[in-house]
Protein backbone atom coordinates (compact mmCIF):
# COMPACT_ATOMS: atom_id res chain seq x y z
CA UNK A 1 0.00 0.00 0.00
CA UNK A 2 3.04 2.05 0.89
CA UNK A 3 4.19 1.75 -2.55
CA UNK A 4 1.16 2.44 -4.33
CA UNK A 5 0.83 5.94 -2.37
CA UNK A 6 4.50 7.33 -3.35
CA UNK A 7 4.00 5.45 -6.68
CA UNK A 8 0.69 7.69 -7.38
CA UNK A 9 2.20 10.74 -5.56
CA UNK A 10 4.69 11.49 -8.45
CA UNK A 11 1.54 12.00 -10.47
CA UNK A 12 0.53 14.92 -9.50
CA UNK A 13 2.21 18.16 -10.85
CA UNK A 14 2.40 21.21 -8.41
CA UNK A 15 -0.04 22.77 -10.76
CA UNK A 16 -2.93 19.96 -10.18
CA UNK A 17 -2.14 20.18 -6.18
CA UNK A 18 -2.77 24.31 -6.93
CA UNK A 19 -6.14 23.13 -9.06
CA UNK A 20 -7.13 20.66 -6.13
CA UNK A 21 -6.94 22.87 -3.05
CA UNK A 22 -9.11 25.62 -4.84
CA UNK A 23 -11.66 22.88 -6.11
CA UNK A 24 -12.40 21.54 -2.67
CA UNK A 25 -12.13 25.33 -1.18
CA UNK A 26 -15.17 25.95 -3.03
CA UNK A 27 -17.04 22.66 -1.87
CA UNK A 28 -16.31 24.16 1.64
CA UNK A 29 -17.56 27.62 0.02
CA UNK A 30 -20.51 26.17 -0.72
CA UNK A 31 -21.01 24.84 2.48
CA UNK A 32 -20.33 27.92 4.24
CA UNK A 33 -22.11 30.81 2.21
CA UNK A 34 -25.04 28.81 0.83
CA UNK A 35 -25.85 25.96 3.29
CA UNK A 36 -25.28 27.80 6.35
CA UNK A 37 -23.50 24.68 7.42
CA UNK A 38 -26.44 22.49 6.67
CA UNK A 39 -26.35 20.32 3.62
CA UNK A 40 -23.67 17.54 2.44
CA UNK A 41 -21.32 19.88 0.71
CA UNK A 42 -19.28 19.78 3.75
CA UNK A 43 -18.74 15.55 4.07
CA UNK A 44 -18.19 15.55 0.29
CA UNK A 45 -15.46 18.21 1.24
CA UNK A 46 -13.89 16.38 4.09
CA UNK A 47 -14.14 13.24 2.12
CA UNK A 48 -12.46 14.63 -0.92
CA UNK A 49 -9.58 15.47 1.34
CA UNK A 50 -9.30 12.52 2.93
CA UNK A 51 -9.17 10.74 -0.82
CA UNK A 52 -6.46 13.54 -1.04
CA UNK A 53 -4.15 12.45 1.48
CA UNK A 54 -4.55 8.86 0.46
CA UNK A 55 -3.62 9.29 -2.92
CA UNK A 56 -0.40 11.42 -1.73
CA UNK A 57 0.29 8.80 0.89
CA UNK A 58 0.29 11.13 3.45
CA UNK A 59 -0.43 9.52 6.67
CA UNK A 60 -1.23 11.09 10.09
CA UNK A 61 2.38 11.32 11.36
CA UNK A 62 3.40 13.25 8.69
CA UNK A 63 0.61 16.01 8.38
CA UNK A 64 1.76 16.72 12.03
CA UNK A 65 -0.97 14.73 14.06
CA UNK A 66 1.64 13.58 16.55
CA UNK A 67 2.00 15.36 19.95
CA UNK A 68 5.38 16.20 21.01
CA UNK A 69 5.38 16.25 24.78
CA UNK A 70 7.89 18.78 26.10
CA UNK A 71 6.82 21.31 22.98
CA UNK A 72 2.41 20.48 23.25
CA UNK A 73 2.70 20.39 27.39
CA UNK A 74 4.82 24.26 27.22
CA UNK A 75 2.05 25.51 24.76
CA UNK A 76 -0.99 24.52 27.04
CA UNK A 77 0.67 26.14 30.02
CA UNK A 78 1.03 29.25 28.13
CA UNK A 79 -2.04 28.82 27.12
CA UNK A 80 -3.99 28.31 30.44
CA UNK A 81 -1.87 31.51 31.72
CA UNK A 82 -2.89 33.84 28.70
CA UNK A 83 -7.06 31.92 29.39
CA UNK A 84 -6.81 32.97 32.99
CA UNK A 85 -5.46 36.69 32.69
CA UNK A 86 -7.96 37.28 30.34
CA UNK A 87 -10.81 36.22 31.89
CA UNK A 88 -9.75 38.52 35.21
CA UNK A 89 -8.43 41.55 33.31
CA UNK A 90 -12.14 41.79 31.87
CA UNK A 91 -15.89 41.51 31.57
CA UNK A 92 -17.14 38.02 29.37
CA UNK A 93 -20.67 37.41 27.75
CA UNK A 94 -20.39 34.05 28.56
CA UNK A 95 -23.02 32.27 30.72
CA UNK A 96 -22.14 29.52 33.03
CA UNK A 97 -23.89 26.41 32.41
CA UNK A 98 -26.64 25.13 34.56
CA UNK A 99 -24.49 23.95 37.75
CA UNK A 100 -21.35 24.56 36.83
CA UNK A 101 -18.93 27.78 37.82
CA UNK A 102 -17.79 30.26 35.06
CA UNK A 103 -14.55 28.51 35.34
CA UNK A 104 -15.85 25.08 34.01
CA UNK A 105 -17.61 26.27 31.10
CA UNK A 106 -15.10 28.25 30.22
CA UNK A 107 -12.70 25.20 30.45
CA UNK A 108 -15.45 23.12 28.64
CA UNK A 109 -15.23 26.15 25.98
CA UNK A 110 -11.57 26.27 25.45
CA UNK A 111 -11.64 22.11 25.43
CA UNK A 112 -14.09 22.35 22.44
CA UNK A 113 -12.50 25.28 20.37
CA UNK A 114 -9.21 23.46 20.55
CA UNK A 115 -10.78 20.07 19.15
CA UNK A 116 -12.70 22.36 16.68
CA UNK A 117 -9.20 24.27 15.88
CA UNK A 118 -7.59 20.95 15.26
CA UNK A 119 -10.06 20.15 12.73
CA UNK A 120 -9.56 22.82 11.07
CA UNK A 121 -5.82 23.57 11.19
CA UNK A 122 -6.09 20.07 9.80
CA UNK A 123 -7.62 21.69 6.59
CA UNK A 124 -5.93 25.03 6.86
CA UNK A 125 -2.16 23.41 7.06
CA UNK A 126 -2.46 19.82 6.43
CA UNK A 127 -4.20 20.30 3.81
CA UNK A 128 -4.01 23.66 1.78
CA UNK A 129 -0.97 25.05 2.93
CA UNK A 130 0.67 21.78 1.96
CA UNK A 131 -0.73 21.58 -1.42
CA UNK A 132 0.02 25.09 -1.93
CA UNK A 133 3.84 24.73 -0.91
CA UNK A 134 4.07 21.75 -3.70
CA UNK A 135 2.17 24.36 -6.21
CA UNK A 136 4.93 26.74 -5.59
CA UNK A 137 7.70 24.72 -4.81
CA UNK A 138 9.44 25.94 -8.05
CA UNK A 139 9.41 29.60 -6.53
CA UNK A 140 12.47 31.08 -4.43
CA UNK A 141 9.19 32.53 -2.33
CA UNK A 142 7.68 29.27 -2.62
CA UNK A 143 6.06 28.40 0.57
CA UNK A 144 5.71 32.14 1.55
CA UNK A 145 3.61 32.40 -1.51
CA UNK A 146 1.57 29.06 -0.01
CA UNK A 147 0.94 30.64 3.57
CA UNK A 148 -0.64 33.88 1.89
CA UNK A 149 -2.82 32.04 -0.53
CA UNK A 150 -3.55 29.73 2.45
CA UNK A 151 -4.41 31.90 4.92
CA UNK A 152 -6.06 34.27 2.31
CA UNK A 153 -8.72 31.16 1.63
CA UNK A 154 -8.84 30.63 5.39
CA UNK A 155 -9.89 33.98 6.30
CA UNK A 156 -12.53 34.16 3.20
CA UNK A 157 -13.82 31.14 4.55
CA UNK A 158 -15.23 33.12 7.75
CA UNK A 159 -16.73 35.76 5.17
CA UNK A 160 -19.05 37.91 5.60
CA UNK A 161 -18.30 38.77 8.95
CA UNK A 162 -15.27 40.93 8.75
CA UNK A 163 -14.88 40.56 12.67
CA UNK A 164 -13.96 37.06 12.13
CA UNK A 165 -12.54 37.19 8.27
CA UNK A 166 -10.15 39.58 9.41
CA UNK A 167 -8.12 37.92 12.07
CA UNK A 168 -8.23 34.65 10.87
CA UNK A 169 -6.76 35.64 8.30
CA UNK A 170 -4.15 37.34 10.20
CA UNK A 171 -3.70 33.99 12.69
CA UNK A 172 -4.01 32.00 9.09
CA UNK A 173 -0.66 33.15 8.01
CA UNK A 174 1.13 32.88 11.40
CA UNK A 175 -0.09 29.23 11.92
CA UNK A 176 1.01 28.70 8.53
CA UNK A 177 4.08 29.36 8.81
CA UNK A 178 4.68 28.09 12.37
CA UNK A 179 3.29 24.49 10.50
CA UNK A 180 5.92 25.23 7.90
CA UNK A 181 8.85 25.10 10.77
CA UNK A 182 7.63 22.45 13.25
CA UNK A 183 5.06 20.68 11.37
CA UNK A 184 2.70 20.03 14.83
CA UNK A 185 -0.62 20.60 14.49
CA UNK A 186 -1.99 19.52 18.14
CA UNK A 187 0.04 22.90 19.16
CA UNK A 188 -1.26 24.83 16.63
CA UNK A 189 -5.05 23.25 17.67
CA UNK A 190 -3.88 24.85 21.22
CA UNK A 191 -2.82 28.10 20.09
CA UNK A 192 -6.18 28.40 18.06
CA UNK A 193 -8.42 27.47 20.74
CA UNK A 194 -6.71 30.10 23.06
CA UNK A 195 -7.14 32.74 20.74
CA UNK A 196 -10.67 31.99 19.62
CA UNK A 197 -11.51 31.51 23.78
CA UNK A 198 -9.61 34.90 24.67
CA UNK A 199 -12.30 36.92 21.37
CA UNK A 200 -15.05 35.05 22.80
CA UNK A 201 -14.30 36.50 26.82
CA UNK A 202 -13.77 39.84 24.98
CA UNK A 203 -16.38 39.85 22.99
CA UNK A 204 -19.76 41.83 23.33
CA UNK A 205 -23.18 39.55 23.44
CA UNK A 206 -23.77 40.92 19.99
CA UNK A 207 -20.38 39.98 18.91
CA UNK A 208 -20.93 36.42 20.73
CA UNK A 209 -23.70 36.09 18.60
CA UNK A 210 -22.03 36.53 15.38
CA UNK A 211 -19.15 34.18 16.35
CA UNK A 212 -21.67 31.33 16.90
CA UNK A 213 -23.39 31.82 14.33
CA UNK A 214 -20.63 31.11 12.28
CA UNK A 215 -20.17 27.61 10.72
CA UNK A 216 -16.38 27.95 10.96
């Protein structure tokens, strides 16, 4: 099986990886600006990645789904410290659960955006960014070129909201290139739930609302 993924992998030229990332971008496209998130454009999107990686023999290890201790245990520190100063330097919209403090849902939050941001740093770096580096690998700017047009699709993704479009597609770029250096995407899943935990505590309930709304 080994063989038949690196056998089909020199198949495809950097240009079809290019044509492949913004095909399926505009499956997820359709799931986000006409389905509202309803719909199967969305499982036909995930799916069509997954056939992706299979056909590039790209296995879990190396689109960075491995957790390296000493590097993933530093991050969550860091990111319980940055949680917890900004939940007592200000005022949050967030409502406790029934029977639990504001400390547990907010843990239960941050637990759920950093499974969510693992999913999608999955498509944002295992996927696009690394089909975009191949698509440009014959450029000297090569796989800065791949972390713009990555984050660039990332950040439309959250359209129409500018409040959201805006600094994802700011974060987009910096996780992209962090993913270029240490290829590890449960600490980039970390870093993205801390950030989208720490708008959510600073967020207005109108804000709030917007951000939920949002199928990304």
């Amino acid at each position: 099986m080994a063989k038949l993924w690196r056998n089909s992998t020199d198949r495809f030229t950097p240009f079809y990886d290019g044509v492949e990332a913004l095909v399926i971008f505009a499956l997820i496209g359709l799931y986000v600006v006409l389905f509202k998130g309803r719909g199967p454009a969305l499982a036909i999107g995930i799916l069509a990645v997954l056939v992706s990686h299979w056909r590039h023999g790209e296995g879990p290890t190396q689109l960075g789904f491995r957790i390296r201790t000493t590097r993933f245990l530093l991050t969550l520190a860091l990111a319980l410290v940055a949680l917890t100063a900004s939940f007592l330097t200000g005022s949050t919209a967030i409502e406790p659960a029934l029977g639990d403090s504001i400390a547990a849902t907010l843990l239960t939050l941050f637990a759920g955006y950093v499974m969510w941001g693992l999913v999608q740093q999955w498509a944002l770096n295992g996927f696009f960014n690394n089909r975009f580096v191949h698509a440009f690998s014959g450029f000297r700017l090569g796989r800065f070129y791949a972390a713009v047009l990555a984050s660039l699709l990332f950040g439309a993704a959250h359209l129409p909201d500018a409040q959201l479009a805006v600094p994802a597609t700011v974060f987009g770029f910096q996780s992209a290139l962090l993913y270029q250096r240490y290829r590890d995407l449960p600490m980039l899943a970390v870093i993205h739930g801390t950030l989208g935990t720490i708008l959510i505590l600073s967020s207005s309930r109108q804000t709030l609302s917007i951000i939920l709304e949002c199928p990304l």
